[in-house]
Structures are given as structure tokens and as C-alpha cells.
C-alpha atoms as a PDB file:
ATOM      1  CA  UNK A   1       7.927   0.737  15.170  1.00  0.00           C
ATOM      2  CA  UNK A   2       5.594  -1.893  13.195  1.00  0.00           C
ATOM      3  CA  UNK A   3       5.424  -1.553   9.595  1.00  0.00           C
ATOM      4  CA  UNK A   4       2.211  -3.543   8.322  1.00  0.00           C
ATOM      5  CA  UNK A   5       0.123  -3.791   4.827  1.00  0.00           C
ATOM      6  CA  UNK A   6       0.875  -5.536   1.276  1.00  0.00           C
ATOM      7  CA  UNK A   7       3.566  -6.593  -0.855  1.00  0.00           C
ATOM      8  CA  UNK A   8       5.294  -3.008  -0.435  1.00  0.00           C
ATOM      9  CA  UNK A   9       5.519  -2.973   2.996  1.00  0.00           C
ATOM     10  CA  UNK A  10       6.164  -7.167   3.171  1.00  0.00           C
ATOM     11  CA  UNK A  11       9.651  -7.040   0.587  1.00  0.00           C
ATOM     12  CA  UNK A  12      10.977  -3.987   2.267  1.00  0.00           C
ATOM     13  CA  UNK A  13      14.662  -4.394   3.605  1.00  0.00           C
ATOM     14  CA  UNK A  14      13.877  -2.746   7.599  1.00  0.00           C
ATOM     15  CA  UNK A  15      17.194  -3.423   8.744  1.00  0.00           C
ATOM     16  CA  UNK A  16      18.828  -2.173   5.372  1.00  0.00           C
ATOM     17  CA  UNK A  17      16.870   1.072   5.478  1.00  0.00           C
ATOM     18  CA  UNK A  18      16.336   1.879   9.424  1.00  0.00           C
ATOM     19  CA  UNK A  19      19.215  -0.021  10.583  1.00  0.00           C
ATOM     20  CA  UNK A  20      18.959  -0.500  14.546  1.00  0.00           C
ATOM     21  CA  UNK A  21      15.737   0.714  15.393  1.00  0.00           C
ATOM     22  CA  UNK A  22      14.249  -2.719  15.808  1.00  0.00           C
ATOM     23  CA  UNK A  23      11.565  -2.063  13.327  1.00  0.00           C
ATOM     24  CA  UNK A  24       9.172  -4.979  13.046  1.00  0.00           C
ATOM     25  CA  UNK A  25       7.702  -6.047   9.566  1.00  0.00           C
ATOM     26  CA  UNK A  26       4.134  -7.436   9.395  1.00  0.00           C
ATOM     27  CA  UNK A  27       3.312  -6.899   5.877  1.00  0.00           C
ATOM     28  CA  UNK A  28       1.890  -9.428   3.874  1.00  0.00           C
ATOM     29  CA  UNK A  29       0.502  -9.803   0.305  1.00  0.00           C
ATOM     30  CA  UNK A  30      -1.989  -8.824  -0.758  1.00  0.00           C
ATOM     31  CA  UNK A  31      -3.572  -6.821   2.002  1.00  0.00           C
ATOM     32  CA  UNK A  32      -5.997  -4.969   2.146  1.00  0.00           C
ATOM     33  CA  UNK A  33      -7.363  -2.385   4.540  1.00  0.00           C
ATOM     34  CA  UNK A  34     -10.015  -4.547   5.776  1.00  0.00           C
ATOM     35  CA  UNK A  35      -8.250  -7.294   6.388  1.00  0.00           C
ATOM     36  CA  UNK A  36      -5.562  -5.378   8.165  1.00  0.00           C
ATOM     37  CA  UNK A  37      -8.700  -4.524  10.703  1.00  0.00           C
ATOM     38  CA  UNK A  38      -9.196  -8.115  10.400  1.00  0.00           C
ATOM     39  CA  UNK A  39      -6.492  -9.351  12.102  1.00  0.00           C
ATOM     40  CA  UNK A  40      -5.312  -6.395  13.855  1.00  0.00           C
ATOM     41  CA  UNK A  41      -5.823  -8.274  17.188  1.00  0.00           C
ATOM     42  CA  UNK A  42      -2.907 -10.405  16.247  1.00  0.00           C
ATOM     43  CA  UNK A  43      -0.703  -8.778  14.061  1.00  0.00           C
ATOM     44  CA  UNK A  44      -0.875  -5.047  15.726  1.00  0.00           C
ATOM     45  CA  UNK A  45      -2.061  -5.226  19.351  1.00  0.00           C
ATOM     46  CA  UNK A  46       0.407  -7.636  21.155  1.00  0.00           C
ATOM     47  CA  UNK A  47       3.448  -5.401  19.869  1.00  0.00           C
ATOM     48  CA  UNK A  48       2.041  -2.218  21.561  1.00  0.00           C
ATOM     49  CA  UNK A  49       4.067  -0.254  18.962  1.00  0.00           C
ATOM     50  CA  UNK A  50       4.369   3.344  19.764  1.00  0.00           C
ATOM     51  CA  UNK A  51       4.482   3.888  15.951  1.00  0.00           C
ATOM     52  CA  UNK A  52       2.531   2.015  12.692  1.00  0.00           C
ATOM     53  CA  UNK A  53       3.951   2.698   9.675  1.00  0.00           C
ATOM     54  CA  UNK A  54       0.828   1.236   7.058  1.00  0.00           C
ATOM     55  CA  UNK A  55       0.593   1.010   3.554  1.00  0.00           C
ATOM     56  CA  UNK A  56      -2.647  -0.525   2.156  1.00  0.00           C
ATOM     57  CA  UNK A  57      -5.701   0.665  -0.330  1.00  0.00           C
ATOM     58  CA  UNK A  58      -4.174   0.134  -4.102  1.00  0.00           C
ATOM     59  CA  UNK A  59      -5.448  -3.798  -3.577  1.00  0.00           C
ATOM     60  CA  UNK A  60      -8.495  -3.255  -2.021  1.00  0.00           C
ATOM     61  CA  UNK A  61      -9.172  -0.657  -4.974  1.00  0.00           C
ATOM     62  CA  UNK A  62      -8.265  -3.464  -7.785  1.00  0.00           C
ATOM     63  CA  UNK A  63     -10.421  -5.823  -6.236  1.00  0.00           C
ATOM     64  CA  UNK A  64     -13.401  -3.400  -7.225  1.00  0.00           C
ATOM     65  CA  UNK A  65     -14.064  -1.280  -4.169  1.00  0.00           C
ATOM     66  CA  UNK A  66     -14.979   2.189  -4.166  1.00  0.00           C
ATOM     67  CA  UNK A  67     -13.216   4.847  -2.114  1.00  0.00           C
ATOM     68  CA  UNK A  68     -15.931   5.632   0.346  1.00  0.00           C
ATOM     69  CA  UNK A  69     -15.521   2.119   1.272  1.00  0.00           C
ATOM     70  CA  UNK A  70     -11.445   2.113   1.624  1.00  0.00           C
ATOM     71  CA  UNK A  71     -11.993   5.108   3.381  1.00  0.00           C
ATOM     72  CA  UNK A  72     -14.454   3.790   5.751  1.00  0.00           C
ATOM     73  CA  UNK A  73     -12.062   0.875   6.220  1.00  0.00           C
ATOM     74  CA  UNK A  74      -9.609   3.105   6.648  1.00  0.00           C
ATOM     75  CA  UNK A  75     -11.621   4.794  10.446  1.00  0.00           C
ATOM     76  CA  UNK A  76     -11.850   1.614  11.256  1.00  0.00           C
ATOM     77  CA  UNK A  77      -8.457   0.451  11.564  1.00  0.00           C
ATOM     78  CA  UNK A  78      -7.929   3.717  13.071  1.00  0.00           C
ATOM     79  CA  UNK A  79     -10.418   3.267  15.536  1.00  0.00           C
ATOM     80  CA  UNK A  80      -8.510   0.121  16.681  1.00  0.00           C
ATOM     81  CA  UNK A  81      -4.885   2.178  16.604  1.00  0.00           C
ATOM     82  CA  UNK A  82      -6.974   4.484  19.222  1.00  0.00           C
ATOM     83  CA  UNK A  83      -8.338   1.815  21.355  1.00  0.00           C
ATOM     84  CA  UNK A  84      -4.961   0.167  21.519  1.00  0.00           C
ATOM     85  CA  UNK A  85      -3.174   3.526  22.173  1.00  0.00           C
ATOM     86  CA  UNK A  86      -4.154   7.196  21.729  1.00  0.00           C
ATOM     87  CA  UNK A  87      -0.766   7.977  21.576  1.00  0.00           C
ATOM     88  CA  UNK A  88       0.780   5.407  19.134  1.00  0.00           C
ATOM     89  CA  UNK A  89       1.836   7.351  15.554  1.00  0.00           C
ATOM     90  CA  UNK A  90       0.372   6.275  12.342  1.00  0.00           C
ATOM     91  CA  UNK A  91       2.175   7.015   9.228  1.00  0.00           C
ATOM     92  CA  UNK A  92      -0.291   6.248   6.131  1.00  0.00           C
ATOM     93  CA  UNK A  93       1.841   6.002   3.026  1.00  0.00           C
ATOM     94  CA  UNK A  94      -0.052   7.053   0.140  1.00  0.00           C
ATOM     95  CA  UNK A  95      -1.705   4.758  -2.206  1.00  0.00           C
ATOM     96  CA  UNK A  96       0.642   4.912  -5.154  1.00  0.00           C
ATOM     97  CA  UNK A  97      -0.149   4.335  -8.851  1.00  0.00           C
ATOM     98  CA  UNK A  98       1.209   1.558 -10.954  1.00  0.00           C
ATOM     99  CA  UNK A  99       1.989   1.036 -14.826  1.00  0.00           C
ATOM    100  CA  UNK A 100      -0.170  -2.217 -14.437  1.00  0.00           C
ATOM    101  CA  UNK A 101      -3.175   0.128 -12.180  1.00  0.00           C
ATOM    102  CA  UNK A 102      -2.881   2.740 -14.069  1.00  0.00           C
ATOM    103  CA  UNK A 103      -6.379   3.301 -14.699  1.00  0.00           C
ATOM    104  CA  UNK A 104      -7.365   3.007 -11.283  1.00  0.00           C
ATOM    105  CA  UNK A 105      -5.700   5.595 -10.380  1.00  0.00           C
ATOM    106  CA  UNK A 106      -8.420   8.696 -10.149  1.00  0.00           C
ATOM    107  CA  UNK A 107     -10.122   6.412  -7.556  1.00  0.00           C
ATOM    108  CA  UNK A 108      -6.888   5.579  -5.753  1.00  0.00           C
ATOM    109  CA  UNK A 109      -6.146   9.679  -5.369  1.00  0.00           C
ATOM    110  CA  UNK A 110      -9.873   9.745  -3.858  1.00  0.00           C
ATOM    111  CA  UNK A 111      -8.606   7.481  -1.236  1.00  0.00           C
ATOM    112  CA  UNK A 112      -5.740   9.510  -0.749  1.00  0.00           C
ATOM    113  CA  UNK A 113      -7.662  12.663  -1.094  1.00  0.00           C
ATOM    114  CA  UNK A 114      -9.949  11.418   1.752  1.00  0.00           C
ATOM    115  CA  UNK A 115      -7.536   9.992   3.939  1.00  0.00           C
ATOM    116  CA  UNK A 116      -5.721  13.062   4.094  1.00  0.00           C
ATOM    117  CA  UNK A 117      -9.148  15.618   5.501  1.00  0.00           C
ATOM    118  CA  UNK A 118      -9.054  12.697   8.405  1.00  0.00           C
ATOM    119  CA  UNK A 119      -5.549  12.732   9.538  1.00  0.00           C
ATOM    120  CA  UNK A 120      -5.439  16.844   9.165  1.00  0.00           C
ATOM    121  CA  UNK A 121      -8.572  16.402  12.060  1.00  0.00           C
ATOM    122  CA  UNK A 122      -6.376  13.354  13.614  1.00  0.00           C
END
């Protein structure tokens, strides 16, 4: 099980909260979507994990991009779970709101809204 995406994902305690199931962290800050298709290649494929859990999309939203375009980066990191492993999980944690984002929010739901048709058809 490989966790990957920002801050959220990069300060969470594994071992504390899924003691003995090996998960792996490869969160980092800052990420974004994109750059999680970025480097996918090295922080994703040499694991082979049979499960990804992957939170990412509040940063790429504060750094100004609209949903279509989270969404669309979105497929394509999905495209590269599917290439890796058709049968490798993905859990997609929702992008969440923040005091400090708070205003970003309606376009952070969109991305939620959006990822949510896909995985119903995934």
C-alpha cells in the first residue's frame, strides 16, 4: 500500500495509524496532481503497489488552475495506475477545504464533483 501526494499525505504517522501493514509514504509538499504524473515513474512504478492511497488537487487549485484541468490531470495519473496495473486500487481522498482556502473552495468541490462521475465508471 503506497500513500503519495502533499503535505497531508507526507506528515501522516503510517505506522501509528495502519500499524503492520508495511504501508509506504511518498508524499511530499506541495504536490500537485501533475507533478505526481510527473514523477510517477519513480515514486509509484518500482513499488508495484497493489493499492495507492492519493491525496492531491487543493495545491494545484491555489496555484490558479481550473478544475477541468485538475481533472484532466487527474486521467492522467490514472492512466499510468492502469498501465502499471489494472488491478492496483486507488483510493482518491477528497480535496478538502481549509480556513486559509476557504474561498477556493466551490472550485475544489468541482474537482471533487468530477472526480467522483470517473471513478463511479472506474
Amino acid at each position: 500500500m503506497l500513500f503519495l501526494g502533499s503535505s497531508s499525505i507526507r506528515l501522516w504517522d503510517l505506522e501509528r495509524s495502519f500499524p503492520g501493514l508495511g504501508a509506504l509514504n511518498r508524499g511530499f509538499g506541495g504536490s500537485t496532481i501533475d507533478v505526481s504524473v510527473f514523477f510517477f515513474d519513480r515514486v509509484v512504478a518500482p513499488y508495484a503497489p497493489s493499492c495507492i492511497v492519493f491525496y492531491a488537487g487543493d495545491n494545484d487549485v491555489n496555484k490558479g488552475k481550473v478544475p477541468a484541468d485538475v481533472f484532466a490531470d487527474f486521467v492522467s495519473f490514472m492512466r499510468k495506475v492502469r498501465r502499471l496495473s489494472v488491478d492496483t486500487h486507488v483510493i482518491y481522498i477528497a480535496v478538502k477545504p481549509s480556513r486559509d482556502r476557504w474561498e477556493l473552495w466551490p472550485r475544489m468541490r468541482r474537482v471533487n464533483d468530477m472526480v467522483r462521475g470517473f471513478a463511479a465508471s472506474d
